[in-house]
Protein backbone atom coordinates (compact mmCIF):
# COMPACT_ATOMS: atom_id res chain seq x y z
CA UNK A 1 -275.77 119.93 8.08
CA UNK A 2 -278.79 118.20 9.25
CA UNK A 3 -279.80 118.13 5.57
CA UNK A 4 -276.84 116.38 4.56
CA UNK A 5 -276.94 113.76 7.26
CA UNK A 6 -280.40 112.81 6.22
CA UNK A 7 -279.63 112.78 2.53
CA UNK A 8 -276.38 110.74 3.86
CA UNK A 9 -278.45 108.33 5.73
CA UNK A 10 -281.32 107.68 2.93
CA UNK A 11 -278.71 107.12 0.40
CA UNK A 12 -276.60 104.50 3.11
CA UNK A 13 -279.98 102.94 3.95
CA UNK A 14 -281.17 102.63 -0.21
CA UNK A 15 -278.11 101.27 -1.04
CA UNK A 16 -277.86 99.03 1.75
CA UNK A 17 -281.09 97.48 1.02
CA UNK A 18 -280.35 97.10 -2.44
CA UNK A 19 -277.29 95.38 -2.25
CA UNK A 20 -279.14 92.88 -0.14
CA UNK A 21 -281.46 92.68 -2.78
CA UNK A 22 -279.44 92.28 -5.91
CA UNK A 23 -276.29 90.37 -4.44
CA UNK A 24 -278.97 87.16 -4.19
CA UNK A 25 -278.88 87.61 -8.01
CA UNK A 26 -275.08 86.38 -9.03
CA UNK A 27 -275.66 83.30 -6.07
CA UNK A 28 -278.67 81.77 -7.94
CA UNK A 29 -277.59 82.78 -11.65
CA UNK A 30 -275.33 81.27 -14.27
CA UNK A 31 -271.92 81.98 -13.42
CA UNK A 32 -270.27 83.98 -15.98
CA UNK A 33 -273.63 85.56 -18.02
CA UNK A 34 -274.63 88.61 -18.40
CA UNK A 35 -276.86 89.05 -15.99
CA UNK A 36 -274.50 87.42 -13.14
CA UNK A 37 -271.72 89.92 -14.12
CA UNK A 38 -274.26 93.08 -14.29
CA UNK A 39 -275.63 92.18 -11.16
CA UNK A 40 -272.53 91.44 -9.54
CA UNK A 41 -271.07 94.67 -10.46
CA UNK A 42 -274.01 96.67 -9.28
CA UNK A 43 -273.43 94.73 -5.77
CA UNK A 44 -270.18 96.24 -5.63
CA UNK A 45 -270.73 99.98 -6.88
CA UNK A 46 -273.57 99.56 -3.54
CA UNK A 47 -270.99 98.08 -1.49
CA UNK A 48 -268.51 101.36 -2.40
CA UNK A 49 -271.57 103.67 -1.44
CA UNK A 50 -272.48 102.09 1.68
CA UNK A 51 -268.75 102.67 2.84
CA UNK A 52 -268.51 106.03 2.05
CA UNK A 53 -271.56 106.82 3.35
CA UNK A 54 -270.88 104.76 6.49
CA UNK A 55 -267.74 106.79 6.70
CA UNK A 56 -269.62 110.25 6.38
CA UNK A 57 -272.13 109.64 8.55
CA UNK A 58 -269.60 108.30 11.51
CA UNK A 59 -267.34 111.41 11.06
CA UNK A 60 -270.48 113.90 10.78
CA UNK A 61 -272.54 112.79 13.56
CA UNK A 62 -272.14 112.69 17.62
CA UNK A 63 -269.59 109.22 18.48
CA UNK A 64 -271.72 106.30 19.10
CA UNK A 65 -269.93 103.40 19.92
CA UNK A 66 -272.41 101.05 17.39
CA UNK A 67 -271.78 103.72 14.87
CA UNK A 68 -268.23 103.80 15.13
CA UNK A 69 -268.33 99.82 14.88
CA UNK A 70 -271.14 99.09 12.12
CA UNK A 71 -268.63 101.67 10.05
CA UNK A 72 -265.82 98.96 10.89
CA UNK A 73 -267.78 96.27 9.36
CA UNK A 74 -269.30 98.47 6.11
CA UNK A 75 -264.78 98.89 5.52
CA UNK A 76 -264.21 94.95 5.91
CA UNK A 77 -267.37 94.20 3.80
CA UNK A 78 -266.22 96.89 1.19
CA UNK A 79 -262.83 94.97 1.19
CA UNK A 80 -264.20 92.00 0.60
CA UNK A 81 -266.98 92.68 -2.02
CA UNK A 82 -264.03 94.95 -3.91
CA UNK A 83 -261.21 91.99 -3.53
CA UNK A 84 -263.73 89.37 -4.67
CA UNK A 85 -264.12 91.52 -7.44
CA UNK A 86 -261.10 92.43 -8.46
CA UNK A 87 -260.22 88.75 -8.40
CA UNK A 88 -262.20 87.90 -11.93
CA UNK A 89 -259.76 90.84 -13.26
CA UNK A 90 -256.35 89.67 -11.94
CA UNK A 91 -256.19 86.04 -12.98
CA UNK A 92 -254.17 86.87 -16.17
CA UNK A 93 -251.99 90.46 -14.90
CA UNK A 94 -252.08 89.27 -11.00
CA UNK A 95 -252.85 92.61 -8.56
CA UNK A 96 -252.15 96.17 -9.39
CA UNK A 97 -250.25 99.11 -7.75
CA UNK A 98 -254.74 99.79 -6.47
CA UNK A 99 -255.41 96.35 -5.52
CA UNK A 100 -252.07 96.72 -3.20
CA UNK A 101 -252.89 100.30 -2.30
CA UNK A 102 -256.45 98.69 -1.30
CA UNK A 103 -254.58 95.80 0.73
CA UNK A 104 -252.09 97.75 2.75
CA UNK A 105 -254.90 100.46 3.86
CA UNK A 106 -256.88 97.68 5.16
CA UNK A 107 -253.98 96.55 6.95
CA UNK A 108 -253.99 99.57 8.78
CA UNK A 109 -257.37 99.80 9.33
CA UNK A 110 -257.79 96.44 10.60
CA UNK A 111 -254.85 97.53 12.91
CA UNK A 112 -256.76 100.93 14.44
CA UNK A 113 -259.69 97.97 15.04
CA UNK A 114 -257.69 95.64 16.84
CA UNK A 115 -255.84 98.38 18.93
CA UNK A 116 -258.84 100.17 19.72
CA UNK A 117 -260.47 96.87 21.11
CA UNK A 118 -257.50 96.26 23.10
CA UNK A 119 -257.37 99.81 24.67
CA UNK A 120 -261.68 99.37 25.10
CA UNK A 121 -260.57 96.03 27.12
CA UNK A 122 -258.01 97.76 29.48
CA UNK A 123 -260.70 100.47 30.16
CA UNK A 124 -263.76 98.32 31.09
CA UNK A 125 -262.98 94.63 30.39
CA UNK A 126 -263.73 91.49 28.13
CA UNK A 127 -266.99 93.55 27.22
CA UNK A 128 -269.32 93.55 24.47
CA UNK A 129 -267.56 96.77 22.04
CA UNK A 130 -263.94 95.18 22.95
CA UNK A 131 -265.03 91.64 21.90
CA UNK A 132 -266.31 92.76 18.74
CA UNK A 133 -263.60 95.24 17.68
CA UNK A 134 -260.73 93.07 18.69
CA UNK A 135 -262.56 90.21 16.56
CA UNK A 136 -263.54 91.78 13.26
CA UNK A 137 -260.12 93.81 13.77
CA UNK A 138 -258.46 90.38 13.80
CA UNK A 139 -260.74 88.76 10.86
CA UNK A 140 -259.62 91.86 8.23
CA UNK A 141 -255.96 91.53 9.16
CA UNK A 142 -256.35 87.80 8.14
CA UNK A 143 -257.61 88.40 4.94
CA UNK A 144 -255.57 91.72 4.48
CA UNK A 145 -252.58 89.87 5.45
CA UNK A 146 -254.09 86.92 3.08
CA UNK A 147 -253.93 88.95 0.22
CA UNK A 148 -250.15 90.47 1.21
CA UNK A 149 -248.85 87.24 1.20
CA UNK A 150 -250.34 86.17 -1.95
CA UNK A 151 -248.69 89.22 -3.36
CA UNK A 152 -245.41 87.32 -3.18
CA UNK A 153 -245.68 83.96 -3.45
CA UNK A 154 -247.12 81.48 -6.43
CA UNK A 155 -251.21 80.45 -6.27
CA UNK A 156 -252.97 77.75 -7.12
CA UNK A 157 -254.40 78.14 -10.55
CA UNK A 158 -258.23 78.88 -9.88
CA UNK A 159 -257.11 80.67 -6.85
CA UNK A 160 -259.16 83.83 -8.59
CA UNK A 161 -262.38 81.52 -8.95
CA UNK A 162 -262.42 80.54 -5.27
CA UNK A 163 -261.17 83.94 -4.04
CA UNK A 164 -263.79 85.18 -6.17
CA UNK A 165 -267.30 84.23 -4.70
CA UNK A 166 -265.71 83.31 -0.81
CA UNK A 167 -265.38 87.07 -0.72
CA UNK A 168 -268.72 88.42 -2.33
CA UNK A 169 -270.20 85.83 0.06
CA UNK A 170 -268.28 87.18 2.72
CA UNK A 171 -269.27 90.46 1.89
CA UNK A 172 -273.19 89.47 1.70
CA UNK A 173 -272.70 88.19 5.12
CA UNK A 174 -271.34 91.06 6.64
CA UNK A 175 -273.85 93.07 5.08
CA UNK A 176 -276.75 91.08 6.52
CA UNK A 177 -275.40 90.94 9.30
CA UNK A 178 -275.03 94.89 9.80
CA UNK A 179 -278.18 95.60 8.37
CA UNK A 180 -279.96 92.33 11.07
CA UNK A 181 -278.34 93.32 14.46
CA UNK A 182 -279.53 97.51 13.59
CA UNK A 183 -282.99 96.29 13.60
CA UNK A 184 -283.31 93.51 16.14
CA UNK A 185 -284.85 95.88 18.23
CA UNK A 186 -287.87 96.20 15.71
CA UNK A 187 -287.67 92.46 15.11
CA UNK A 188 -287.44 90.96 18.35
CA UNK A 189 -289.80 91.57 21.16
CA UNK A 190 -289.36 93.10 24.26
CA UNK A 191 -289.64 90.39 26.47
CA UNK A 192 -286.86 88.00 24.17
CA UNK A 193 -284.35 86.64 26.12
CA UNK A 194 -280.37 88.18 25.76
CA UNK A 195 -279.42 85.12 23.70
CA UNK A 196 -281.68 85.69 20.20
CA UNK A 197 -279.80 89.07 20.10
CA UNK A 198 -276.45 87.36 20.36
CA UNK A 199 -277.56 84.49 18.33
CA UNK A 200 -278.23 87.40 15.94
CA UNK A 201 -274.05 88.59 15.81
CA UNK A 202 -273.54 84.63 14.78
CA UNK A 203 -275.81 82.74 13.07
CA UNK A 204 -275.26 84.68 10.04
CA UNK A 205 -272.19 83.83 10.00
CA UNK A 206 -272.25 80.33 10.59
CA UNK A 207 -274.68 79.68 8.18
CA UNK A 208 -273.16 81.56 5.21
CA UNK A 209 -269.96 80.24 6.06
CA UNK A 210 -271.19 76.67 6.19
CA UNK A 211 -272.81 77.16 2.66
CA UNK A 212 -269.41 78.56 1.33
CA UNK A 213 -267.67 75.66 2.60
CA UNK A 214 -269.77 73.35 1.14
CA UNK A 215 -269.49 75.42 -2.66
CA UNK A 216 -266.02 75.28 -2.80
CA UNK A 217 -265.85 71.83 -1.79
CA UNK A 218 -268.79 70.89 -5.09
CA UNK A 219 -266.61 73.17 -7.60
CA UNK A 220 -263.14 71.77 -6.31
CA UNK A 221 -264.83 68.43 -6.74
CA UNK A 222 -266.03 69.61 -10.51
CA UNK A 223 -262.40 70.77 -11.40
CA UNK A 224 -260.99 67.83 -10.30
CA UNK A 225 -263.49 65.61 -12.08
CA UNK A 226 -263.56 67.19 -15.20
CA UNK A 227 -260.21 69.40 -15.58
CA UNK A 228 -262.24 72.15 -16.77
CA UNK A 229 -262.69 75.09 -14.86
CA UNK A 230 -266.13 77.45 -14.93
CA UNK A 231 -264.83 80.91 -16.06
CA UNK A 232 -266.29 83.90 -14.83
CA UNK A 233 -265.60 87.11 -16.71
């Protein structure tokens, strides 16, 4: 067993690292070519590993509250790496019986989050774990519930090209993130005040999400401009 966990954890750790690595690659390279497509697709086969893995190593090893919620974030950065993907592939057929499968687990998951946070909070309190399960439990059922809706009602036409990147950048984020806060203890030192390791949680957020904002805002200026969309294959 303790051979397994170790090959688990090297594996989770590899991939981990390389997705951080290689999902840099599709940001800075020419949308649509080869190697923005190749690269992106490697991003997500990590992204698939680093789930599992999470998953493996949660269920195999003693509970650990962080463990139990990093796993929680490696699901809603799967979801989002996998649905930003599988956006290039459903502008023409629109989702499939998997991409639904995919949604509706995620609803369910993002329900056990929430639910769990709420039952931490009734236990001790507006704490740390509660906080952050009742908040990333609430952020998947938004895009879950997102993608549920969109299931059944008419998008905009380069819905897929916006859906597409928001969510691998979403993804990154979350990744960074997970793999930041498990070594700010390495990082920081020990005399660094309780805000950098909050500031940690955040700022990875707010700064990804600001530079998302401002990319859909330059290619729904582009569209509008020139009536001719960038297609990514």
């Amino acid at each position: 067993m303790k051979t397994l966990i170790i090959s688990l954890l090297i594996l989770h750790i590899a991939t981990g690292f390389t997705a951080l690595l290689v999902g840099l690659i599709p940001m800075f390279s020419k949308k649509g070519d080869k190697l923005h497509n190749r690269a992106g697709l490697v991003y997500v086969y990590c992204m698939i590993t680093v789930a599992i893995t999470a998953i493996l190593l949660c269920g195999l090893q003693p509970f650990k509250m962080m463990r139990l919620f990093l796993t929680g974030i490696a699901i809603f950065s799967f979801y989002l790496s996998m649905t930003g993907w599988r956006a290039t592939k459903q502008k023409k057929t629109g989702p499939t019986s998997f991409d639904k499968g995919l949604t509706f687990v995620t609803l369910l998951v993002s329900i056990a989050m929430i639910g769990f946070g709420m039952y931490l909070m009734a236990l001790n309190g507006a704490s740390f774990f509660p906080i952050l399960f009742s908040f990333f439990g609430v952020l998947t059922l938004i895009f879950a519930g997102r993608d549920v809706r969109q299931m059944t009602q008419p998008t905009e036409k380069m819905h897929w090209f916006f859906q597409h990147f928001t969510r691998i950048g979403g993804s990154y984020i979350a990744t960074f993130t997970a793999a930041l806060v498990t070594n700010l203890a390495r990082i920081l030192p020990a005399n660094a005040p309780e805000w950098a390791g909050t500031l940690g949680w955040i700022a990875p957020s707010i700064i990804g999400g600001m530079l998302i904002g401002r990319t859909v805002a330059y290619y729904k200026k582009k569209f509008s401009a020139t009536k001719t969309p960038v297609v990514v294959a």
